[in-house]
C-alpha atoms as a PDB file:
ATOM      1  CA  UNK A   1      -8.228 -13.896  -6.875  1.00  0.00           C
ATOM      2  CA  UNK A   2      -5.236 -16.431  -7.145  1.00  0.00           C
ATOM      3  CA  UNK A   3      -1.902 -16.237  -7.026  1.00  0.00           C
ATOM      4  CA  UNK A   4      -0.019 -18.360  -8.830  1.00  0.00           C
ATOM      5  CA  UNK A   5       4.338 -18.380  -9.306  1.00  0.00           C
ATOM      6  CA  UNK A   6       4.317 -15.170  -7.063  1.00  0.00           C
ATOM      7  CA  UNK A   7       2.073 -13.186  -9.775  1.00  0.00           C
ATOM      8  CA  UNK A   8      -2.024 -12.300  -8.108  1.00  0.00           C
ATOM      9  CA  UNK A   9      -4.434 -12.519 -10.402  1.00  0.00           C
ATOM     10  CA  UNK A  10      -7.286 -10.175  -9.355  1.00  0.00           C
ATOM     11  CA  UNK A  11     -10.390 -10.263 -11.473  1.00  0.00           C
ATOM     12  CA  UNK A  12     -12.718  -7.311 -11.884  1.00  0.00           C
ATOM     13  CA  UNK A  13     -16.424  -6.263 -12.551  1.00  0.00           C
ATOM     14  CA  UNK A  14     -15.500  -3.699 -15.139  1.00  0.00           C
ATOM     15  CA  UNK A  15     -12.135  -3.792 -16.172  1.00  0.00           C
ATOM     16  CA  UNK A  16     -10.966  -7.751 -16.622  1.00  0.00           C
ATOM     17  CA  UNK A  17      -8.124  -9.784 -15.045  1.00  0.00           C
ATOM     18  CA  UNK A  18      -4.863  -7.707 -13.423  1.00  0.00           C
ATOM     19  CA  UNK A  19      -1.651  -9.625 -12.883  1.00  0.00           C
ATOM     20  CA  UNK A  20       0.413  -8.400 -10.002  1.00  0.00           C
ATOM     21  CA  UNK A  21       3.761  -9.513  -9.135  1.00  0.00           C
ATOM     22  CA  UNK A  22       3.583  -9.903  -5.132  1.00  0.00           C
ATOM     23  CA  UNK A  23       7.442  -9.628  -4.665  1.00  0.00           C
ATOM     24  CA  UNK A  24       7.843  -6.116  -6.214  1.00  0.00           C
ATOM     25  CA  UNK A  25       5.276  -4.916  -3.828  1.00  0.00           C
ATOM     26  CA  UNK A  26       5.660  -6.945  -0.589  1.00  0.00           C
ATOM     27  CA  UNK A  27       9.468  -7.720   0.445  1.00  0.00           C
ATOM     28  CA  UNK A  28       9.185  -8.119   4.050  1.00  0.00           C
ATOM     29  CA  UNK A  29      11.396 -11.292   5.231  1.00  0.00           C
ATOM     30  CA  UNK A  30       9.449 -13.114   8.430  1.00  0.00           C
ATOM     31  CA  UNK A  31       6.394 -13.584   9.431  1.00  0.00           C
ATOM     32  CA  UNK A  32       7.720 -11.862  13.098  1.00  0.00           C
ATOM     33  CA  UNK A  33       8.624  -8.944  11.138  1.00  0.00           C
ATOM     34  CA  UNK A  34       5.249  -8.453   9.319  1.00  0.00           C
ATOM     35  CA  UNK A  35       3.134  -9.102  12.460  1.00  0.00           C
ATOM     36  CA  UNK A  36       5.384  -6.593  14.599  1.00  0.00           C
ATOM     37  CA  UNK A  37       5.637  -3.744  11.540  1.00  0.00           C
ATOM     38  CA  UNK A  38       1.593  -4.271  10.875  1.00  0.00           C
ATOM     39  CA  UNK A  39       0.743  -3.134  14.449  1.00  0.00           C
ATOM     40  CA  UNK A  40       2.872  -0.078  14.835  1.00  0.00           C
ATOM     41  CA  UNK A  41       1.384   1.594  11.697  1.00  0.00           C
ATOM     42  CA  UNK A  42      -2.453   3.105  11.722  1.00  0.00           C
ATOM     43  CA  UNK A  43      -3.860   4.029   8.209  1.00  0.00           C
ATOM     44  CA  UNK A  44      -7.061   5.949   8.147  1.00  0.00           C
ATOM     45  CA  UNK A  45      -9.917   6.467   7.416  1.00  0.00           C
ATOM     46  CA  UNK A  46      -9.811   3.319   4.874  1.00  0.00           C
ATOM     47  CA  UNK A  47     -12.053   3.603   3.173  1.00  0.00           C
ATOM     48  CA  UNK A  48     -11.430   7.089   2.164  1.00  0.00           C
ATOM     49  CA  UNK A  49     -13.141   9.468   0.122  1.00  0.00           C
ATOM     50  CA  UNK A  50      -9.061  10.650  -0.612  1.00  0.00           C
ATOM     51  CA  UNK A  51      -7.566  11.879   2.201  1.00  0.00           C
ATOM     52  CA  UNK A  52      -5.394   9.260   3.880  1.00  0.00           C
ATOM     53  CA  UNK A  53      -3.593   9.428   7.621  1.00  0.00           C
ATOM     54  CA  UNK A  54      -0.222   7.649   8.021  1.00  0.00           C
ATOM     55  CA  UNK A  55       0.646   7.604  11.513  1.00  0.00           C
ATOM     56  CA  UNK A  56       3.839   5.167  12.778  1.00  0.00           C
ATOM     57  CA  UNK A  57       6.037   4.676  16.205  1.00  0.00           C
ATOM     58  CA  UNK A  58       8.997   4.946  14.086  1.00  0.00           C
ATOM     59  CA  UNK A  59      10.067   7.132  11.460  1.00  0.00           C
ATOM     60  CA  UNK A  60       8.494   6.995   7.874  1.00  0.00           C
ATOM     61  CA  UNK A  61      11.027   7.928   5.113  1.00  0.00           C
ATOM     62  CA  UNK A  62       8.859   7.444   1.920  1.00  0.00           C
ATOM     63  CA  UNK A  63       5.506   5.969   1.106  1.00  0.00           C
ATOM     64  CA  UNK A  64       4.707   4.151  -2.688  1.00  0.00           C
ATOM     65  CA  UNK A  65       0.979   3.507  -3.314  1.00  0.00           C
ATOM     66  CA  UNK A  66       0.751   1.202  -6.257  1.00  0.00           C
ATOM     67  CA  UNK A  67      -2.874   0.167  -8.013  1.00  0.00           C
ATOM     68  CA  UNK A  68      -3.669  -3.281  -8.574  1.00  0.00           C
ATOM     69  CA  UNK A  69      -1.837  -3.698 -11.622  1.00  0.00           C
ATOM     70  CA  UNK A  70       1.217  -3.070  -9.746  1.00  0.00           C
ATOM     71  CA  UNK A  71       1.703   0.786 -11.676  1.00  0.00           C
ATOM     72  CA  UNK A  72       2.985   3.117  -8.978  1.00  0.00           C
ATOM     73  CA  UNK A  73       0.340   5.582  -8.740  1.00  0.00           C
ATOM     74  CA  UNK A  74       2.253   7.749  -5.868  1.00  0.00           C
ATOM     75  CA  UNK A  75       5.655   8.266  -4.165  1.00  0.00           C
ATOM     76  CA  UNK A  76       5.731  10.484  -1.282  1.00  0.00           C
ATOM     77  CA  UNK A  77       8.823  11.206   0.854  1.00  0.00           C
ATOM     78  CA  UNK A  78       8.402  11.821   4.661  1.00  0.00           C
ATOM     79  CA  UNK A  79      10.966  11.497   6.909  1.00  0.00           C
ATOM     80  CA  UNK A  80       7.996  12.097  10.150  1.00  0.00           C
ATOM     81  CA  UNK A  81       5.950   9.511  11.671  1.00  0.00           C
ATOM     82  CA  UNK A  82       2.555  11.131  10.250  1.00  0.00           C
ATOM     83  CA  UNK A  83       1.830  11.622   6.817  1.00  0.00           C
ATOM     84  CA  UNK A  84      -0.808  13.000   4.893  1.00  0.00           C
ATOM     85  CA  UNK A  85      -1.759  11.155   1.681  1.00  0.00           C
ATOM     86  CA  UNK A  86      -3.937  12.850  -0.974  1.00  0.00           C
ATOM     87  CA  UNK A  87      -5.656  10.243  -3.675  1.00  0.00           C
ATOM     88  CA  UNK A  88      -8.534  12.146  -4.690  1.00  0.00           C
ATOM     89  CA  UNK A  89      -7.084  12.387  -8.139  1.00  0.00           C
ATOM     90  CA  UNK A  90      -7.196   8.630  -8.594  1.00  0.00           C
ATOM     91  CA  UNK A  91      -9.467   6.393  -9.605  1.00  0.00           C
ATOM     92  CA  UNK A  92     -12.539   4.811  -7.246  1.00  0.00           C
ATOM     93  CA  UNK A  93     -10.774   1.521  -6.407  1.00  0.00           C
ATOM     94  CA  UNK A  94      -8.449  -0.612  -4.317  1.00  0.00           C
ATOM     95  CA  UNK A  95      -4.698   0.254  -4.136  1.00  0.00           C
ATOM     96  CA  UNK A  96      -1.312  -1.262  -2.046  1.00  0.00           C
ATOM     97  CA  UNK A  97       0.971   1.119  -0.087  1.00  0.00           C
ATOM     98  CA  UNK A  98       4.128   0.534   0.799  1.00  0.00           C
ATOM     99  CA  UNK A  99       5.789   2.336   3.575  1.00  0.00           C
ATOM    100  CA  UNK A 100       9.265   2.560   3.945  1.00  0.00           C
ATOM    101  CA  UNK A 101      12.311   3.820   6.367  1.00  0.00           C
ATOM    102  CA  UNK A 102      15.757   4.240   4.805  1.00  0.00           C
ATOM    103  CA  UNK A 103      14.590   2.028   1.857  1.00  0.00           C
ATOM    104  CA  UNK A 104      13.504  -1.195   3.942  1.00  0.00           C
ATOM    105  CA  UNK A 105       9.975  -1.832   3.724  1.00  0.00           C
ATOM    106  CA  UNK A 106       8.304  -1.423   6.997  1.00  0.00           C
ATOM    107  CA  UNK A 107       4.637  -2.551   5.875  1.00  0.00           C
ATOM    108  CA  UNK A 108       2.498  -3.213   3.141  1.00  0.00           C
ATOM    109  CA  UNK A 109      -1.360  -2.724   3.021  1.00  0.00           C
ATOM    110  CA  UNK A 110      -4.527  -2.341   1.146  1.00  0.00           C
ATOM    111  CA  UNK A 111      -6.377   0.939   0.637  1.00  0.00           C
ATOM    112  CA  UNK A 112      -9.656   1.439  -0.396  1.00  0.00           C
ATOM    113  CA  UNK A 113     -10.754   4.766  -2.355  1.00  0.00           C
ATOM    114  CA  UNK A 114     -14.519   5.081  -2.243  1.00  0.00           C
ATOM    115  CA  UNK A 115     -15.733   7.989  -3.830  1.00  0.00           C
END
């Protein structure tokens, strides 16, 4: 993995070398804001055979759940502070979510889909 100009590259076993643009899938300004948005939202269980938990202290308007390549796999609206996130359909793998409220990003993390 390297990142290089704001693009990761993320090598694989299988499939060869992704390129993902980090600003299209991370635009949180602050290192303050990160920490503080990071430990009001719980994901699980991650690893997941699927079935993903959102659960927030403030209210979720719409998740995106991207793959590594940066193709948006999933957009979900919410408007709750728990959501339910079904990824059985995709592929075994590692993917980004994005959560958002009123179309500022609130968090970004990794999910893992172990099958």
């Amino acid at each position: 993995m390297e990142i290089i100009d704001s693009i990761l590259f993320v090598g694989t076993m299988q499939d060869g070398v992704y390129r993902v643009n980090i600003d299209s899938i991370n635009t949180i300004v602050g290192m303050q804001s990160l920490e503080s948005a990071e430990n009001l939202i719980t994901i699980f269980p991650n690893p997941s055979s699927g079935v993903f938990y959102v659960r927030a202290e403030q209210t979720i308007s719409s998740i995106e759940v991207f793959d590594l390549r940066g193709v948006l796999v999933l957009s979900q609206s919410a408007n709750t502070s728990e959501v339910l996130l079904d990824l059985s359909t995709q592929s075994r793998g590692t993917y980004i979510i994005r959560i958002l409220n009123d179309d500022e990003v609130i968090t970004s993390k990794r999910l893992v889909l172990d099958r």
